[in-house]
C-alpha atoms as a PDB file:
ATOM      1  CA  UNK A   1       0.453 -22.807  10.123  1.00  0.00           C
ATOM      2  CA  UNK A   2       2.532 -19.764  10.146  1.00  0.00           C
ATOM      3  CA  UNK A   3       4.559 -20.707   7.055  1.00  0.00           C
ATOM      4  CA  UNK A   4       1.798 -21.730   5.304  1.00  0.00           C
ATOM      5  CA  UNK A   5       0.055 -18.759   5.697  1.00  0.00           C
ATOM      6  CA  UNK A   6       3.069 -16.903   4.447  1.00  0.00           C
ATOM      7  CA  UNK A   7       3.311 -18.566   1.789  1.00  0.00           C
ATOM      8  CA  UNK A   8       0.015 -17.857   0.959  1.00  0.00           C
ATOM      9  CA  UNK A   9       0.233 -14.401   1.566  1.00  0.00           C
ATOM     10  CA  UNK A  10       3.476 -14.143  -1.027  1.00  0.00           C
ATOM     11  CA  UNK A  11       1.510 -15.674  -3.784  1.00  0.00           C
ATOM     12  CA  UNK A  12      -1.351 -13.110  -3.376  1.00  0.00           C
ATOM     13  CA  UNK A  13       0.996 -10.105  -2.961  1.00  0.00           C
ATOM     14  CA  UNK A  14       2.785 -12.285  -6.429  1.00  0.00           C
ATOM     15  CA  UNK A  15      -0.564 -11.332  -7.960  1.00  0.00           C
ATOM     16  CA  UNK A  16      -1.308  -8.178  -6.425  1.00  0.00           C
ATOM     17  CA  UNK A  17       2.040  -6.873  -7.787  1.00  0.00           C
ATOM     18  CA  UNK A  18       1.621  -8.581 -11.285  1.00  0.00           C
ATOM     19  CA  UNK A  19      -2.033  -6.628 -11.036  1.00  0.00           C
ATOM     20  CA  UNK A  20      -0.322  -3.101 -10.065  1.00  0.00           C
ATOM     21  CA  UNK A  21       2.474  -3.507 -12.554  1.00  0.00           C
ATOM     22  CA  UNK A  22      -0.438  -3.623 -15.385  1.00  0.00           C
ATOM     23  CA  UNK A  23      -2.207  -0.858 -13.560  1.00  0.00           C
ATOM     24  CA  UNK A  24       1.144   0.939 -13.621  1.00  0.00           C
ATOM     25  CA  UNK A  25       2.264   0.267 -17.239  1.00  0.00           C
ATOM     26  CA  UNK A  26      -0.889   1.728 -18.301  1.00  0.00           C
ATOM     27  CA  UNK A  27      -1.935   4.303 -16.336  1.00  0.00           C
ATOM     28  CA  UNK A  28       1.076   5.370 -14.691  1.00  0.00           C
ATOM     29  CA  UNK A  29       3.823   5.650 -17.256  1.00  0.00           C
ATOM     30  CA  UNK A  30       2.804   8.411 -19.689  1.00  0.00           C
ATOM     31  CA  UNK A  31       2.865  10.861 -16.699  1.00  0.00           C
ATOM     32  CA  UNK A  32       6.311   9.913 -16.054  1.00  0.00           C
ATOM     33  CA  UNK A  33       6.884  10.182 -20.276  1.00  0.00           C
ATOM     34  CA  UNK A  34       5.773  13.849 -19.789  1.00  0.00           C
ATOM     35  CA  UNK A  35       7.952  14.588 -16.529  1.00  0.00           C
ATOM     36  CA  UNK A  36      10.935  13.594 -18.487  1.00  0.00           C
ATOM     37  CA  UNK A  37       9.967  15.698 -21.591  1.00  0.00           C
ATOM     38  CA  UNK A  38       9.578  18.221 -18.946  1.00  0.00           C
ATOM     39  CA  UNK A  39      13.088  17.905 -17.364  1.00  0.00           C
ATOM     40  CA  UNK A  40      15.012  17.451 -21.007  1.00  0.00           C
ATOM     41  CA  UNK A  41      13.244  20.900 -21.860  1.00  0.00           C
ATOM     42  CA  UNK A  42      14.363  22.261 -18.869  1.00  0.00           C
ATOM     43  CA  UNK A  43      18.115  20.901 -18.803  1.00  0.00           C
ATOM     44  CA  UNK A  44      18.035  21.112 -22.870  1.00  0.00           C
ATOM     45  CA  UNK A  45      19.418  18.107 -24.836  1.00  0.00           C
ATOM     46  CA  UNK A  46      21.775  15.408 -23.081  1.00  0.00           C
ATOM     47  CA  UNK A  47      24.598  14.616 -25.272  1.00  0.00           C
ATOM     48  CA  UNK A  48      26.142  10.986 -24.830  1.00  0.00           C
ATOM     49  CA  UNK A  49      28.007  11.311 -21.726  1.00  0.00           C
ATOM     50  CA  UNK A  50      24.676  11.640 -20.003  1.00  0.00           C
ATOM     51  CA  UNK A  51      22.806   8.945 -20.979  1.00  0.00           C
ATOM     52  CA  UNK A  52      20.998   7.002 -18.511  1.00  0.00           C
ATOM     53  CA  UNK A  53      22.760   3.312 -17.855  1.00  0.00           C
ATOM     54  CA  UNK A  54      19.077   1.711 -18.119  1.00  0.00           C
ATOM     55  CA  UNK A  55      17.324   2.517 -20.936  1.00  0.00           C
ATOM     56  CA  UNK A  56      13.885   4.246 -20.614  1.00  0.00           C
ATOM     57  CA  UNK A  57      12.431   1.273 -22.339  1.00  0.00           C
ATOM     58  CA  UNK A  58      13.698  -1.163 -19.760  1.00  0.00           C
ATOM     59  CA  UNK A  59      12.744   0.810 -16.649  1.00  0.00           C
ATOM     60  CA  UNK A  60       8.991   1.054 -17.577  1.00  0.00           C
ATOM     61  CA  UNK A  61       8.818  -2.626 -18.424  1.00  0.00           C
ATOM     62  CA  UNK A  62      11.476  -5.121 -16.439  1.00  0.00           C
ATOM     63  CA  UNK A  63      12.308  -2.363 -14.063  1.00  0.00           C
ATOM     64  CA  UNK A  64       9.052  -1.224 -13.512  1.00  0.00           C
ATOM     65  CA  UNK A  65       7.950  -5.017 -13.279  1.00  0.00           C
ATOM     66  CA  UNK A  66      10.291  -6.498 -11.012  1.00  0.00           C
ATOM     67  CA  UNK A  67       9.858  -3.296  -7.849  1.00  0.00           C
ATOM     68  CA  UNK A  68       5.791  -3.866  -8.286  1.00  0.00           C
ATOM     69  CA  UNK A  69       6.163  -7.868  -7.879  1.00  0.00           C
ATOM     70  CA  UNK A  70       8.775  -7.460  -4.729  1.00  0.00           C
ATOM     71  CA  UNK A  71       6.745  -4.245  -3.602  1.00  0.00           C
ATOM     72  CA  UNK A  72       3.792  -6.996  -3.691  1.00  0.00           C
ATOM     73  CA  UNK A  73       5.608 -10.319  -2.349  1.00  0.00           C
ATOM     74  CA  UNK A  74       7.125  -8.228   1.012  1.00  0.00           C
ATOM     75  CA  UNK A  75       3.545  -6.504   1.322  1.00  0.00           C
ATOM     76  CA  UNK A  76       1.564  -9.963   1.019  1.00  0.00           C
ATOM     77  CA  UNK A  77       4.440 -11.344   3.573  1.00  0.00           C
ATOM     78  CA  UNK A  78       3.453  -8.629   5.926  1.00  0.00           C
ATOM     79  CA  UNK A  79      -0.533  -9.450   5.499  1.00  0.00           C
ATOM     80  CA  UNK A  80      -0.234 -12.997   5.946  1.00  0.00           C
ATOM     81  CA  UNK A  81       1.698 -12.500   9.146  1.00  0.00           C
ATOM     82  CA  UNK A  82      -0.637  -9.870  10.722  1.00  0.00           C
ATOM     83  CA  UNK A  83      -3.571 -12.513   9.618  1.00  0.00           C
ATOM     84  CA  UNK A  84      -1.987 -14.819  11.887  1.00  0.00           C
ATOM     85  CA  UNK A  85      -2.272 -12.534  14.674  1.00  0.00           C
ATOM     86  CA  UNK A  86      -5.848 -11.262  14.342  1.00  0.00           C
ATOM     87  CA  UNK A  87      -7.475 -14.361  12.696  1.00  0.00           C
ATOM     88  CA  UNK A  88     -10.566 -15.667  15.298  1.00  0.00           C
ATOM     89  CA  UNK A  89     -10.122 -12.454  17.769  1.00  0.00           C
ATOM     90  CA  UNK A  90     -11.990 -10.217  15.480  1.00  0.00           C
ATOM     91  CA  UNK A  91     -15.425 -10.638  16.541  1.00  0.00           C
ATOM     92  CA  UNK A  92     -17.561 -13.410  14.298  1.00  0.00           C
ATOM     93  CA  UNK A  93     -15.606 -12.653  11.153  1.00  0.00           C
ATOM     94  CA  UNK A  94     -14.575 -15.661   8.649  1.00  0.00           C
ATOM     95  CA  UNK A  95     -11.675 -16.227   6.720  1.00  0.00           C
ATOM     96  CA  UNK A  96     -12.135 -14.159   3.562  1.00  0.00           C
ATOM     97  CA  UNK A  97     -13.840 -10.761   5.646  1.00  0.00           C
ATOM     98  CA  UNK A  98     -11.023 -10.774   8.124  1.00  0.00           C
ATOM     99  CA  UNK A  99      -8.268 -10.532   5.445  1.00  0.00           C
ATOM    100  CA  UNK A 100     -10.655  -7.692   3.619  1.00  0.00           C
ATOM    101  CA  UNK A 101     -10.093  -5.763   7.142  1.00  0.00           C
ATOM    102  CA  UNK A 102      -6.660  -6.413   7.249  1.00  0.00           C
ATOM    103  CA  UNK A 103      -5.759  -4.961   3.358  1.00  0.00           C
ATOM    104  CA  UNK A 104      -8.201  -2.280   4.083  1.00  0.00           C
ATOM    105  CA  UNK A 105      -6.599  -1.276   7.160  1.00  0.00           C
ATOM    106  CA  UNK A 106      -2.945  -1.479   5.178  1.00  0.00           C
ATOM    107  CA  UNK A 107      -4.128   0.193   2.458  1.00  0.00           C
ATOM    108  CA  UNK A 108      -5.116   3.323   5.151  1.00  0.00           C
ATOM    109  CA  UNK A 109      -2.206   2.873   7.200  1.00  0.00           C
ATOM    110  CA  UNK A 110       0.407   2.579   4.671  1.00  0.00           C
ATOM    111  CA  UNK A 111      -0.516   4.183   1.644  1.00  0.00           C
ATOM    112  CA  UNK A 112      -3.690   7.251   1.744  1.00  0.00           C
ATOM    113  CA  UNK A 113      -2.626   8.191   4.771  1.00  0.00           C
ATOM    114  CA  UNK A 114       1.154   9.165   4.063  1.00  0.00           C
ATOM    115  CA  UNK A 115       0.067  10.073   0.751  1.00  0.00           C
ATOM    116  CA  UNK A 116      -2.939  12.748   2.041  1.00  0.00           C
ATOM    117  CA  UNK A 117       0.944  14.510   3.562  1.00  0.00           C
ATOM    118  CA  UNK A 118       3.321  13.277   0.899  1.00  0.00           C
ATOM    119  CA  UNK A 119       1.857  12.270  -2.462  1.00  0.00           C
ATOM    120  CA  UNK A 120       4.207  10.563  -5.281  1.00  0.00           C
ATOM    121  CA  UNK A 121       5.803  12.788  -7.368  1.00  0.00           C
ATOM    122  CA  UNK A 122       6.958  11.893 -10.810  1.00  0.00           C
ATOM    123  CA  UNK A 123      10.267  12.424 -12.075  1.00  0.00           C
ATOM    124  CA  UNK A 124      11.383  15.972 -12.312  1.00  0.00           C
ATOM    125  CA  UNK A 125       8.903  17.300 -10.080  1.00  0.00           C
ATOM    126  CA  UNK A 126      11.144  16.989  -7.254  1.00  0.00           C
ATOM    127  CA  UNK A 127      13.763  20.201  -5.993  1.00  0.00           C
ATOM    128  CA  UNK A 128      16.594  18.170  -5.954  1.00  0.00           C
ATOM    129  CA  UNK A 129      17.158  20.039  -2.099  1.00  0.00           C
ATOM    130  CA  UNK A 130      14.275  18.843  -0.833  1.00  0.00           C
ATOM    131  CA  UNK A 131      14.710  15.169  -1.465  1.00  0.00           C
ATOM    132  CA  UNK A 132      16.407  14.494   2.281  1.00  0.00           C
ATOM    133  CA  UNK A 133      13.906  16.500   3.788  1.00  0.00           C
ATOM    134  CA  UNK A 134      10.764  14.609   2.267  1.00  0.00           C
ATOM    135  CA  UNK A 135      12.127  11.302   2.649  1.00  0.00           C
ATOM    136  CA  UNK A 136      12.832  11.433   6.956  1.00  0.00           C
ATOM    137  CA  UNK A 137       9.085  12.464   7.624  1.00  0.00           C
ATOM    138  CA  UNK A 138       7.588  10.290   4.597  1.00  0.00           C
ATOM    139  CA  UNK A 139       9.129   6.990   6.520  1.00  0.00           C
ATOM    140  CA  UNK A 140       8.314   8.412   9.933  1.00  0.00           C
ATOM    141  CA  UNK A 141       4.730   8.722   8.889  1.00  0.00           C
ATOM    142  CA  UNK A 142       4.176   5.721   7.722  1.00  0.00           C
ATOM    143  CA  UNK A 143       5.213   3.755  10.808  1.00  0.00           C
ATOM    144  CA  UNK A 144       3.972   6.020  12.871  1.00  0.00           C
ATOM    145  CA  UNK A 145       0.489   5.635  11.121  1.00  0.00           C
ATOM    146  CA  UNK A 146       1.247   1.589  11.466  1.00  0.00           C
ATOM    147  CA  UNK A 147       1.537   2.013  14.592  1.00  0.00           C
ATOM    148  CA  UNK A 148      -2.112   3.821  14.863  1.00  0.00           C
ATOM    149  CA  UNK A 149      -3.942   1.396  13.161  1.00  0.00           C
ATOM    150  CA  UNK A 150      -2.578  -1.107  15.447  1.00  0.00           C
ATOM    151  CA  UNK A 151      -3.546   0.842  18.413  1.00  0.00           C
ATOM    152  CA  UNK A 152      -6.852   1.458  17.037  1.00  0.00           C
ATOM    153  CA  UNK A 153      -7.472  -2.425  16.229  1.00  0.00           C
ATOM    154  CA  UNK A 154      -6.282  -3.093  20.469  1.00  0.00           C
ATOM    155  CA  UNK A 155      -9.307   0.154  21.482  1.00  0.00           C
ATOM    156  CA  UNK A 156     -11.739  -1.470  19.200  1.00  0.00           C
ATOM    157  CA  UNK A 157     -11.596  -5.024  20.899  1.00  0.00           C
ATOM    158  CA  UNK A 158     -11.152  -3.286  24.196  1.00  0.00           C
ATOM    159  CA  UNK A 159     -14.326  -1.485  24.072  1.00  0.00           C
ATOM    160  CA  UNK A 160     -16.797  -4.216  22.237  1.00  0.00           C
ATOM    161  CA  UNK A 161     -17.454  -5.485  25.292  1.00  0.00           C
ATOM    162  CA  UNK A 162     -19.125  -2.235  26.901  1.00  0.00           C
ATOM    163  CA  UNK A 163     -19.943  -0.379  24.090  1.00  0.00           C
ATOM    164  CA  UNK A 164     -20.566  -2.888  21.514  1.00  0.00           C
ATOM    165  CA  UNK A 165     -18.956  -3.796  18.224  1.00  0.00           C
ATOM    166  CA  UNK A 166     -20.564  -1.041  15.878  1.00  0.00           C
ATOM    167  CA  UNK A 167     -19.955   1.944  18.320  1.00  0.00           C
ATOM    168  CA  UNK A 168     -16.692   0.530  18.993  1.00  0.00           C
ATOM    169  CA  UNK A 169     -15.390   0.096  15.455  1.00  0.00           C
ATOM    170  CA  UNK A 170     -16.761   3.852  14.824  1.00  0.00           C
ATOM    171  CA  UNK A 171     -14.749   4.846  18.053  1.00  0.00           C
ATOM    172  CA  UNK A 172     -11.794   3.423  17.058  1.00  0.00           C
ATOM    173  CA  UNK A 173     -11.985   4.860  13.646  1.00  0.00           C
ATOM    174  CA  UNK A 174     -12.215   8.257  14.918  1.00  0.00           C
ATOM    175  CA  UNK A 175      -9.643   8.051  17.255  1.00  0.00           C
ATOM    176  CA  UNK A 176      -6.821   7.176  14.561  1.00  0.00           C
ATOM    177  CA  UNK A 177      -8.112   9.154  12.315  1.00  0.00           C
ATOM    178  CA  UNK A 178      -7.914  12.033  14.737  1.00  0.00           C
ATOM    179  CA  UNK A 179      -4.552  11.290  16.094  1.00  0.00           C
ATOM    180  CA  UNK A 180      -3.201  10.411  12.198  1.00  0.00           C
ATOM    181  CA  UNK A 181      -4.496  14.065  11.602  1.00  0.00           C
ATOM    182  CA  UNK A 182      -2.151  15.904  14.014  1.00  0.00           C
ATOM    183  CA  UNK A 183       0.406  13.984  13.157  1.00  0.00           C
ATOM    184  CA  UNK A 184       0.209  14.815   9.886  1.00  0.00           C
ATOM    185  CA  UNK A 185      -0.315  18.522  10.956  1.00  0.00           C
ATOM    186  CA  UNK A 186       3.066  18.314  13.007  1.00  0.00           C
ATOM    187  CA  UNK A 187       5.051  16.891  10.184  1.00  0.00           C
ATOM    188  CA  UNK A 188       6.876  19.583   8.170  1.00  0.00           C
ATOM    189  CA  UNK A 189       5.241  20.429   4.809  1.00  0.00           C
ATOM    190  CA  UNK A 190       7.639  20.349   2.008  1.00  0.00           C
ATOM    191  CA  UNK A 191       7.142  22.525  -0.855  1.00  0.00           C
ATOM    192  CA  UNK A 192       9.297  20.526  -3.730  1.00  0.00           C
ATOM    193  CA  UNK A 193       7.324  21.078  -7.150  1.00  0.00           C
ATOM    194  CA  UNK A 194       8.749  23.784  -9.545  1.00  0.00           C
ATOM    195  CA  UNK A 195       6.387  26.315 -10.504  1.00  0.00           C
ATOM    196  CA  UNK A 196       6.368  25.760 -14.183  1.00  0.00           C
ATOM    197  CA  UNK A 197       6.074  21.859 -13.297  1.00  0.00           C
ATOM    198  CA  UNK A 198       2.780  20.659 -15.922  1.00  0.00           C
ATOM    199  CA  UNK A 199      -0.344  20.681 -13.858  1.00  0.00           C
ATOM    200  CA  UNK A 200      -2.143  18.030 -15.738  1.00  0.00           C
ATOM    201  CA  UNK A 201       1.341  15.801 -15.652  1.00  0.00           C
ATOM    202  CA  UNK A 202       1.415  16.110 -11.566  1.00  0.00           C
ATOM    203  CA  UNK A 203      -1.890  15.728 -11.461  1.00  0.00           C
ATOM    204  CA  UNK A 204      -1.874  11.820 -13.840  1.00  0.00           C
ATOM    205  CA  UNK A 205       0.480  10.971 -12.016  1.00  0.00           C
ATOM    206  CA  UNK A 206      -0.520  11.008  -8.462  1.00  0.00           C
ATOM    207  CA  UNK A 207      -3.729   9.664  -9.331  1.00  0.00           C
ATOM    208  CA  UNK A 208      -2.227   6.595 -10.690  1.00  0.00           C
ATOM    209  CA  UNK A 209      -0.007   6.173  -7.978  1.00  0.00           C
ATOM    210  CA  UNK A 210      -2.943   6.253  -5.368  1.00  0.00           C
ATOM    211  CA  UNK A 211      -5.007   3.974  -8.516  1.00  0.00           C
ATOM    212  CA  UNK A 212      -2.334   1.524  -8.282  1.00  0.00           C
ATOM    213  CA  UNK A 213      -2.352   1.168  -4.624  1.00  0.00           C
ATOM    214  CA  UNK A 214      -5.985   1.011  -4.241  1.00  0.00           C
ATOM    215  CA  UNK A 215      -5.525  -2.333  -6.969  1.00  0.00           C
ATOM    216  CA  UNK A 216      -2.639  -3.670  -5.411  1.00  0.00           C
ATOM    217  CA  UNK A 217      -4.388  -3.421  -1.943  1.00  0.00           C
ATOM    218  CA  UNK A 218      -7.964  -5.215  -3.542  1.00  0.00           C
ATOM    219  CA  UNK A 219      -6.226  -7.925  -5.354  1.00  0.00           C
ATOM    220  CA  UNK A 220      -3.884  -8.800  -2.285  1.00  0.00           C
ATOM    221  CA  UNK A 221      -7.390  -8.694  -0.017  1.00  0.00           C
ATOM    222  CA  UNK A 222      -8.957 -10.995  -2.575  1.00  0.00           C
ATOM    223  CA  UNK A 223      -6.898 -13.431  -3.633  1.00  0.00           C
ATOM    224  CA  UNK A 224      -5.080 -13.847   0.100  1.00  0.00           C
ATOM    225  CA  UNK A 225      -8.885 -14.230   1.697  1.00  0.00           C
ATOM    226  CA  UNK A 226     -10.187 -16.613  -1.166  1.00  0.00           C
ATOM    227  CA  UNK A 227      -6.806 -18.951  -0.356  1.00  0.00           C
ATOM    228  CA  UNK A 228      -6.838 -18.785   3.189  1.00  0.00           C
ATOM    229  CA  UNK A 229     -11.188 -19.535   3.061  1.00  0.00           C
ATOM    230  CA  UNK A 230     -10.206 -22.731   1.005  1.00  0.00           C
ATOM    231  CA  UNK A 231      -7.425 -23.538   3.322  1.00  0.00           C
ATOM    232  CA  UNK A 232     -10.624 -23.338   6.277  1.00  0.00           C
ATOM    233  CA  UNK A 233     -12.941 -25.341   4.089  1.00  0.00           C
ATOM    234  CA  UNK A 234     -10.391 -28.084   3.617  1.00  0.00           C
ATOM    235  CA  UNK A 235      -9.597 -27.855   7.231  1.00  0.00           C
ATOM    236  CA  UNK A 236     -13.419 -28.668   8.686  1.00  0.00           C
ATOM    237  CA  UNK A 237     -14.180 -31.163   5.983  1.00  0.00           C
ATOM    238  CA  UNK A 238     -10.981 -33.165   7.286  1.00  0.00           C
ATOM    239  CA  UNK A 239     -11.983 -32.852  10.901  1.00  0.00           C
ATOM    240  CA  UNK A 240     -15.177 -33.738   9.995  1.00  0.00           C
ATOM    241  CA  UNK A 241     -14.070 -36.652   8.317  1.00  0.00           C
ATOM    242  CA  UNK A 242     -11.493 -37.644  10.978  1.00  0.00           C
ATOM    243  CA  UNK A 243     -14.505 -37.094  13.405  1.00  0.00           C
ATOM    244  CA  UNK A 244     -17.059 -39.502  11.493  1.00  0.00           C
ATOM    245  CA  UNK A 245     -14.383 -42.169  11.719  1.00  0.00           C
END
């Protein structure tokens, strides 16, 4: 069952990344056309020597491509898995509404959460000294949120019982909210835009990247919950078959 669930879970995150790439291409890339103007206006021209191995052409299509379908594939991976651990101890919830909880929940823990602290920066945006010191905390936060939402998943089932299951989703929700808050508080804030960085550029290009994730999140939610609801379906019309006969 496992397997097949993962495999399952890869072809949705297949789409989901397929989905962001689009997203990406679209939205995403003429923020990052207007970082790099930025930075060649900055550093002035670049003769030969200094011409990038991949050619800007390449990295926004097959570059760009290939990281949103793995990015996709691992994170679909990673949803089918935690499916497999939740599925039928979340209350009355079917199929296709339990792997809406579980994207929604990834799409809090892993990506507007760390990027409330962190958000993406385009190219050129970045002090090239403060790279190290984003990267550390960025990671740290993220499993450390992970962690949180698993925690909060474990109070909410612990507390339906006594409190029942609206008060206790609400409870839980507070509490990792609250405890995702001062973390985020203790983190160290890095200050690694220049000055004269373009607002408007900074500004694109964040809102894509949080765009994209919100897509890639849906689509893997969708497609993963419509699968494993006609994987269910199949599954009760056999045992009722096998059960007629």
């Amino acid at each position: 069952m496992v397997k097949t669930l993962l495999l399952r879970g890869m072809a949705a995150g297949l789409a989901a990344g397929l989905t962001y790439f689009v997203f990406a291409y679209l939205f995403g890339e003429g923020a990052v056309d207007g970082a790099i103007a930025y930075e060649e206006h900055v550093g002035g021209a670049h003769d030969a020597a200094e011409a990038p191995l991949v050619s800007r052409g390449i990295q926004s299509t097959v570059g760009l491509g290939v990281a949103a379908v793995l990015y996709g594939v691992v994170i679909g991976g990673l949803v089918a898995l935690a499916y497999s651990a939740v599925v039928g101890r979340v209350g009355r919830l079917g199929p296709r509404a339990t792997a809406a909880v579980i994207a929604a929940v990834g799409f809090v823990a892993v990506a507007a959460v760390p990027f409330l602290k962190y958000p993406a920066n385009p190219p050129a945006s970045t002090l090239g000294a403060s790279v190290g010191q984003r990267t550390g905390p960025y990671v740290a936060l993220i499993i450390i949120s992970v962690a949180l939402a698993i925690g909060a998943v474990m109070l909410q089932r612990s507390l339906t019982a006594r409190l029942g299951t609206w008060n206790a989703t609400l409870t839980a929700i507070g509490a990792y909210l609250a405890t995702a808050g001062i973390v985020g508080l203790l983190l160290p804030t890095v200050d690694e835009t220049p000055a004269d960085f373009p607002a408007t550029v900074l500004y694109d290009f964040r809102l894509a990247s949080i765009g994209g994730q919100v897509v890639l999140w849906a689509v893997l939610g969708l497609v993963f919950g419509a699968l494993v609801d006609d994987r269910a379906e199949r599954s009760a019309r056999q045992t009722g078959v096998s059960r007629s006969s």
